[in-house]
C-alpha atoms as a PDB file:
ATOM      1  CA  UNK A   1     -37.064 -24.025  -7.103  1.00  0.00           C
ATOM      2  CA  UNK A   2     -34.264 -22.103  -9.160  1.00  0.00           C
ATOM      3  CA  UNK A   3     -33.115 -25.767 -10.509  1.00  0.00           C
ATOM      4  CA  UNK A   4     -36.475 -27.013 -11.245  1.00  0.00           C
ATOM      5  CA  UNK A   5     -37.906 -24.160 -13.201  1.00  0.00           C
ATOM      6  CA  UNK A   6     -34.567 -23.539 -15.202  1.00  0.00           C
ATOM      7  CA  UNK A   7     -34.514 -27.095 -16.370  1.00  0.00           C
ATOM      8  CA  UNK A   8     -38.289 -27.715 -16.567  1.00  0.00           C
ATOM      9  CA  UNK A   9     -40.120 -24.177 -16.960  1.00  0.00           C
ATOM     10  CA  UNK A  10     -42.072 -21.777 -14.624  1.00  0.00           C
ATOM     11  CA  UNK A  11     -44.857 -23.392 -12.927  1.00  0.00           C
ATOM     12  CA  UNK A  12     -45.557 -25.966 -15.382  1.00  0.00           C
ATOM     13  CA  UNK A  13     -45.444 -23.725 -18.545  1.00  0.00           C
ATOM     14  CA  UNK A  14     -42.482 -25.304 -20.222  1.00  0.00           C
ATOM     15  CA  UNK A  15     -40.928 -21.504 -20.346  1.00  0.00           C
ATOM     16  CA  UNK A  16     -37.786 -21.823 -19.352  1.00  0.00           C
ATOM     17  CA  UNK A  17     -35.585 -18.346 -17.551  1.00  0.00           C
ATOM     18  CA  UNK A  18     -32.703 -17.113 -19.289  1.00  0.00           C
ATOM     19  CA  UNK A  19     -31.488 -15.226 -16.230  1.00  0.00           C
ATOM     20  CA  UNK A  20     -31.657 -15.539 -12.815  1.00  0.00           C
ATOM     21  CA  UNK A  21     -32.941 -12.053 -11.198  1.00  0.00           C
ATOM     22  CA  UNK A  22     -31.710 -11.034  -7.475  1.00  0.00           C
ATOM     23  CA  UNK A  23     -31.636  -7.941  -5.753  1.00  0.00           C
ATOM     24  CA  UNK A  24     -30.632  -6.318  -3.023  1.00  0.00           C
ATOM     25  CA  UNK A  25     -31.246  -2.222  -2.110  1.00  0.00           C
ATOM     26  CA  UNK A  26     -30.440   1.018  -0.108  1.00  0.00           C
ATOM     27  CA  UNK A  27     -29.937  -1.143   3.220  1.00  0.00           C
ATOM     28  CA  UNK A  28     -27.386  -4.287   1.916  1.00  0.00           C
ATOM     29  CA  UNK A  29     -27.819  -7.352   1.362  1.00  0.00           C
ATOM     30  CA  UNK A  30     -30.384  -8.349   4.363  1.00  0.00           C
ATOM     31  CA  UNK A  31     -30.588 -12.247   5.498  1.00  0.00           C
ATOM     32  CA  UNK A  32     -33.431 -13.137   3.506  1.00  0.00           C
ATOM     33  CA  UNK A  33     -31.441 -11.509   0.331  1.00  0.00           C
ATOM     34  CA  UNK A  34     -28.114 -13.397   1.205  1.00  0.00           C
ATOM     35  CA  UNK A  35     -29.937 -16.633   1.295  1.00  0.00           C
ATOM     36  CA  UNK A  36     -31.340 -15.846  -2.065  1.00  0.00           C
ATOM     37  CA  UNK A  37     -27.910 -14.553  -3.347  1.00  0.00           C
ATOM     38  CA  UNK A  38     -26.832 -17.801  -2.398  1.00  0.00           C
ATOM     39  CA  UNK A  39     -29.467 -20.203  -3.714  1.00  0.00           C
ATOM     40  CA  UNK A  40     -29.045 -18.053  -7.209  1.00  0.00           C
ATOM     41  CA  UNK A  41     -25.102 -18.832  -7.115  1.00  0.00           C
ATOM     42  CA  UNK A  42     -25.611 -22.430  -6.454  1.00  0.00           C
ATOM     43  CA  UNK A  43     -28.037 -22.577  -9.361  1.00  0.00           C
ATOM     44  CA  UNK A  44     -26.086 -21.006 -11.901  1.00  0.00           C
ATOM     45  CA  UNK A  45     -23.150 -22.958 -11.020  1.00  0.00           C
ATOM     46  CA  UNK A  46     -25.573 -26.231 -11.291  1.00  0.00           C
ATOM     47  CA  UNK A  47     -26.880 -24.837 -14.827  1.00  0.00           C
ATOM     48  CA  UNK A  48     -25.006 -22.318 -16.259  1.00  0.00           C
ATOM     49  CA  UNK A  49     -27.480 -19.842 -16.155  1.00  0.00           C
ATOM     50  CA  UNK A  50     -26.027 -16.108 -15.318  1.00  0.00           C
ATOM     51  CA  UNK A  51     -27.305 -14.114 -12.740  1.00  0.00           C
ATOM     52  CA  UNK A  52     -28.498 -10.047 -13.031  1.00  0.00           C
ATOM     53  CA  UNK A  53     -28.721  -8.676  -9.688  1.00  0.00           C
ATOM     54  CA  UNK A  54     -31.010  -4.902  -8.495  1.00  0.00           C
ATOM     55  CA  UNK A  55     -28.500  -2.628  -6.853  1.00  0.00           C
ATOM     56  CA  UNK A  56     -27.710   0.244  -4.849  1.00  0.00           C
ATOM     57  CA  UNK A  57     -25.029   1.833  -6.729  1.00  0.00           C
ATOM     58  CA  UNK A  58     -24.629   4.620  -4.586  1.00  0.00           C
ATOM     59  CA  UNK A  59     -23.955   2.556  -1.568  1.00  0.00           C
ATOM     60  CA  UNK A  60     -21.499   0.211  -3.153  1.00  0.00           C
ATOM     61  CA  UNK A  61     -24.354  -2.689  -2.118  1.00  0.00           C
ATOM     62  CA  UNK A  62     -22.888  -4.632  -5.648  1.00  0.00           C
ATOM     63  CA  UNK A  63     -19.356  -5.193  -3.404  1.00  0.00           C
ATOM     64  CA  UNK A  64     -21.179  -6.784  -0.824  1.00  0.00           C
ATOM     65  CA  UNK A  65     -23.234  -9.309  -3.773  1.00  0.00           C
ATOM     66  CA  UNK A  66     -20.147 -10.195  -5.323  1.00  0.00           C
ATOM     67  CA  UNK A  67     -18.487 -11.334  -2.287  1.00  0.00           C
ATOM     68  CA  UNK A  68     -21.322 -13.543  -1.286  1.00  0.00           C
ATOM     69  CA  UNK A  69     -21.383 -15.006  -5.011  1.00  0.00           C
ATOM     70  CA  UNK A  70     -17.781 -15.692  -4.716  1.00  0.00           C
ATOM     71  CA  UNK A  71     -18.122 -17.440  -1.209  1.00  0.00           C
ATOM     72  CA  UNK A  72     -19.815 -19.800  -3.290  1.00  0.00           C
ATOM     73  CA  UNK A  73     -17.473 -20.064  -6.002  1.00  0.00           C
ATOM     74  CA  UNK A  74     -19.552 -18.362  -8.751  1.00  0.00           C
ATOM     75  CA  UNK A  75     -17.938 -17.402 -12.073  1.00  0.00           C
ATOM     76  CA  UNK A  76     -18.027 -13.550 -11.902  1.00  0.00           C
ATOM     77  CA  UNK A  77     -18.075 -13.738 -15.514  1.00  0.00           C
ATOM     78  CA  UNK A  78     -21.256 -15.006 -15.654  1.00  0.00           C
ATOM     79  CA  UNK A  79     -22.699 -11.967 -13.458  1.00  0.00           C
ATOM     80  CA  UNK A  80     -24.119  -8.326 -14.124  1.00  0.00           C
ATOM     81  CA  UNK A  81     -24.467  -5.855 -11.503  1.00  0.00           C
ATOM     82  CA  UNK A  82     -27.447  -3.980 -12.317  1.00  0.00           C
ATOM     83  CA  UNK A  83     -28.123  -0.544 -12.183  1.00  0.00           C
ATOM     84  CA  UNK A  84     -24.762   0.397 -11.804  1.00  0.00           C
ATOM     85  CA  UNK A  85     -24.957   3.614 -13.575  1.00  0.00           C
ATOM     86  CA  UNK A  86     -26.470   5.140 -10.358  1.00  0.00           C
ATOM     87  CA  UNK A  87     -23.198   6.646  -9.355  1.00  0.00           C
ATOM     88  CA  UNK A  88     -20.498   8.264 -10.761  1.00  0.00           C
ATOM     89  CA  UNK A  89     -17.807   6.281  -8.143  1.00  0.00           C
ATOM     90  CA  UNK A  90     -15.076   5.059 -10.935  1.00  0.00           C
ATOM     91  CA  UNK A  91     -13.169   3.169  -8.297  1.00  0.00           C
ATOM     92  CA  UNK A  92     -16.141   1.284  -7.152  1.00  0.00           C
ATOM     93  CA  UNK A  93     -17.456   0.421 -10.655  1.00  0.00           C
ATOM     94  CA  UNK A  94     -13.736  -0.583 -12.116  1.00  0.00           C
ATOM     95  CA  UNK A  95     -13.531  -2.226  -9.086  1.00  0.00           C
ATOM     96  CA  UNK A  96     -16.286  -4.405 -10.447  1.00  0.00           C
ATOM     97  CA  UNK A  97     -15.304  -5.018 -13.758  1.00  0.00           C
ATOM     98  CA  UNK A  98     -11.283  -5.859 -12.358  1.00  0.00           C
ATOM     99  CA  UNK A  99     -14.181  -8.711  -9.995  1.00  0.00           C
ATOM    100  CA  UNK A 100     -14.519  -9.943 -13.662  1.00  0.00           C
ATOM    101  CA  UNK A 101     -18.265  -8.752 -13.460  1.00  0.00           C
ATOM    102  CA  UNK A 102     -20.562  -6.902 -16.356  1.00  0.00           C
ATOM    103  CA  UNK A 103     -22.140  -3.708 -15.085  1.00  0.00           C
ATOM    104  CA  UNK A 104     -25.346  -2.843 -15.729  1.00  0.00           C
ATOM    105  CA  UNK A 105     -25.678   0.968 -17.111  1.00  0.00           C
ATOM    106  CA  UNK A 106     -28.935   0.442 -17.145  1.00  0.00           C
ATOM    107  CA  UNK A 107     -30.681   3.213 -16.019  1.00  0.00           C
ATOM    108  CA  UNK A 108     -31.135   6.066 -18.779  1.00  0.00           C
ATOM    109  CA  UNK A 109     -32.212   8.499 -18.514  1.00  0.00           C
ATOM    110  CA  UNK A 110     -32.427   7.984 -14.440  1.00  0.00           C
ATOM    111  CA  UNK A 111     -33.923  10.409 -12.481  1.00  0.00           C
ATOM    112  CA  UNK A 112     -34.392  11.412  -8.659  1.00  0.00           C
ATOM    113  CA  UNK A 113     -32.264  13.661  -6.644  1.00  0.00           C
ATOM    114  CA  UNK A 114     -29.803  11.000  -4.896  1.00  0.00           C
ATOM    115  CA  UNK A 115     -28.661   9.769  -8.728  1.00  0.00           C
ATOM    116  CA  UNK A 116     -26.479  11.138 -11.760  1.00  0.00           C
ATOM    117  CA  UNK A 117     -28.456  13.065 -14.230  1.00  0.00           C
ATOM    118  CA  UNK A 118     -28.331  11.125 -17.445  1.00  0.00           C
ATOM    119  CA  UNK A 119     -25.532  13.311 -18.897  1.00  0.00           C
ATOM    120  CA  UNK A 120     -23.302  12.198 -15.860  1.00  0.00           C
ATOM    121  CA  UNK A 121     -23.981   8.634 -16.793  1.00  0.00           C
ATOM    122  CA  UNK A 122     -23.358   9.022 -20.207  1.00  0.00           C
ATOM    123  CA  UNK A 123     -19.907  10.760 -19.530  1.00  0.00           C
ATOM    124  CA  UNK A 124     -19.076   7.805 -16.987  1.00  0.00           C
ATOM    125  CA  UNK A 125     -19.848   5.221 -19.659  1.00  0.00           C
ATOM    126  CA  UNK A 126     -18.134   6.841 -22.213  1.00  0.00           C
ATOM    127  CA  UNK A 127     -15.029   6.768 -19.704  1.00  0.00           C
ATOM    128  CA  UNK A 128     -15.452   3.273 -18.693  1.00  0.00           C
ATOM    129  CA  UNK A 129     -15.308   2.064 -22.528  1.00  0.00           C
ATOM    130  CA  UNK A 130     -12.717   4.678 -23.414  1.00  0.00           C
ATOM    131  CA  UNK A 131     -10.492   2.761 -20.573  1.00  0.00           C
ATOM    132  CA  UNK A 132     -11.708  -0.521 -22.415  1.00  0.00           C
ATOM    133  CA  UNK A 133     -14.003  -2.025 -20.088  1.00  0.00           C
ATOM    134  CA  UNK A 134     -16.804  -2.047 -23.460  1.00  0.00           C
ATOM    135  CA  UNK A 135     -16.965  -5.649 -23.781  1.00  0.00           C
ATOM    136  CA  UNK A 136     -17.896  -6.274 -19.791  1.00  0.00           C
ATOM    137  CA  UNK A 137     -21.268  -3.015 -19.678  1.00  0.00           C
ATOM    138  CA  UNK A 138     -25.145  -3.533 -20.878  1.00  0.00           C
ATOM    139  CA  UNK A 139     -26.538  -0.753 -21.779  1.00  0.00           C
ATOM    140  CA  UNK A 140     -30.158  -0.302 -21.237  1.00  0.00           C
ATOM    141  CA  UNK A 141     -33.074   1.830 -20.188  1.00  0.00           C
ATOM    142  CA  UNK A 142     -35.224   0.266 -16.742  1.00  0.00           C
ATOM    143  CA  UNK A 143     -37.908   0.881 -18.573  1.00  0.00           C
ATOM    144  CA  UNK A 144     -41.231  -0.823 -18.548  1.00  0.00           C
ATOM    145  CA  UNK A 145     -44.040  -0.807 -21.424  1.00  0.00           C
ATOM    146  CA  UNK A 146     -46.672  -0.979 -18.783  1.00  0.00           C
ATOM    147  CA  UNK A 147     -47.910   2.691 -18.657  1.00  0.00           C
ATOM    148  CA  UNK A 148     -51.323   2.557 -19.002  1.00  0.00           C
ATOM    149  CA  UNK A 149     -51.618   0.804 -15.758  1.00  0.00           C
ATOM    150  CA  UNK A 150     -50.183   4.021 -13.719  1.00  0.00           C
ATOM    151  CA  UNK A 151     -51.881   6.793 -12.723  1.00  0.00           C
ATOM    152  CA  UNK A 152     -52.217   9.999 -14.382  1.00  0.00           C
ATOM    153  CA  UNK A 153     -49.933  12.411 -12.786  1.00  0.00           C
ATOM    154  CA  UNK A 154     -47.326   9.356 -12.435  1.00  0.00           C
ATOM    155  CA  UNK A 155     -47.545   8.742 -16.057  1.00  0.00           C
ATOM    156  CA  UNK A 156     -47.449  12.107 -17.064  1.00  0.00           C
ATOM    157  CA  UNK A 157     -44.155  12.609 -14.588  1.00  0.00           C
ATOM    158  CA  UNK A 158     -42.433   9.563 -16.228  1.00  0.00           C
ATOM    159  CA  UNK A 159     -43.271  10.750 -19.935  1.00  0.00           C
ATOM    160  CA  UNK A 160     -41.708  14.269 -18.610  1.00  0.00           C
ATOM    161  CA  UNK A 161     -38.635  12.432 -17.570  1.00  0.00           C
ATOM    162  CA  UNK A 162     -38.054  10.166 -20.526  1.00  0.00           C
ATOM    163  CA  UNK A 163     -40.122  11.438 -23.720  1.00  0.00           C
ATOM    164  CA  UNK A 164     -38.356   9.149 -25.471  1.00  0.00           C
ATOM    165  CA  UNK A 165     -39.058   5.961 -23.569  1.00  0.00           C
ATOM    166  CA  UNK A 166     -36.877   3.118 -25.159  1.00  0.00           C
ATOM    167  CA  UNK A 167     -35.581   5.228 -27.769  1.00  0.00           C
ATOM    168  CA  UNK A 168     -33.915   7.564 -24.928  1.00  0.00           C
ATOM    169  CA  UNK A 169     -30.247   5.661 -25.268  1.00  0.00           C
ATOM    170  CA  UNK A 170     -30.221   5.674 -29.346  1.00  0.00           C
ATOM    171  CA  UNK A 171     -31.713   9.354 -29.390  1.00  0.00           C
ATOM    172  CA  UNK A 172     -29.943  11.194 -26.797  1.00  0.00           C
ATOM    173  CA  UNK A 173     -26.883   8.715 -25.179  1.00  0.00           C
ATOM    174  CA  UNK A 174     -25.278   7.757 -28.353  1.00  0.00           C
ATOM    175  CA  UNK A 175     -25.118  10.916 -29.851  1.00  0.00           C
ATOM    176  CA  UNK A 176     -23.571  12.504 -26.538  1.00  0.00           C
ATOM    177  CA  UNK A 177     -21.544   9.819 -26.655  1.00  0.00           C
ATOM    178  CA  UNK A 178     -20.063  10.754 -30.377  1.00  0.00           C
ATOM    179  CA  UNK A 179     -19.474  14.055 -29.140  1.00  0.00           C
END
């Protein structure tokens, strides 16, 4: 399916991905998610398409992607571990990057109790590129544009967390960042 749709478009469309999406959570990389880590990594070796996986940061889950990506011979290069701005562990995440992976900061401002407030991941970032590891991090937000479609008191919690929406990295991050 990954092949098809890559070189001839989702179902029939003629739109063709730009990414390959896999993910894996809280509990590891289950079966099911292994045979889909593996089946992306196959694909992208057959294409050249990169792969941008979901992640536990906290729970180191992006060690156990990358060594089922390399067990099929996948060019870490070609591979961002996403949402790896959920912890502040700099031996995990330079561990990544030394992998020859891209991290994923890409969860600003974050929020929730088990996660770095967005002034911890803006001091980690500003470590990782200070050590020179700028050229291998994305920076973005996990931020969706479909808000109208929540309910109230979710909306209203998420526009509490994040009043700036996608403006939240230029309007708070950098400028910490400059500090």
């Amino acid at each position: 399916m990954y092949i098809r749709e890559i070189e001839k478009g989702i179902d029939g469309t003629g739109i063709k991905p730009g990414i390959i999406k896999v993910a894996s959570d809280r509990d590891g990389v289950k079966p099911g998610e292994e045979l889909v880590l593996r089946a992306a990594a196959r694909a992208s070796l057959h294409t050249g398409i990169p792969i941008m996986t979901h992640t536990w940061a906290p729970a180191r889950i992006g060690d156990q992607q990358v060594q089922i990506l390399e067990e099929e011979g996948m060019d870490l290069s070609k591979v961002c571990i996403g949402h790896s701005n959920d912890t502040t562990n700099m031996e995990y995440l330079t561990g990544l990057l030394q992998k020859g992976v891209w991290l994923g900061m890409d969860r600003h401002p974050g929020n929730g109790p088990d996660v770095p407030s967005w002034k911890e991941r803006t001091q980690i970032l500003k470590t990782l590129i200070d050590q020179g590891w700028g050229k291998r991090i994305m920076i973005a937000h996990d931020w969706d544009s479909s808000m109208g479609l929540f309910p109230s008191e979710m909306r209203s919690a998420r526009e509490n967390n994040n009043p700036d929406n996608y403006l939240f990295i230029i309007r708070n991050v950098i400028p910490y960042m400059r500090r």
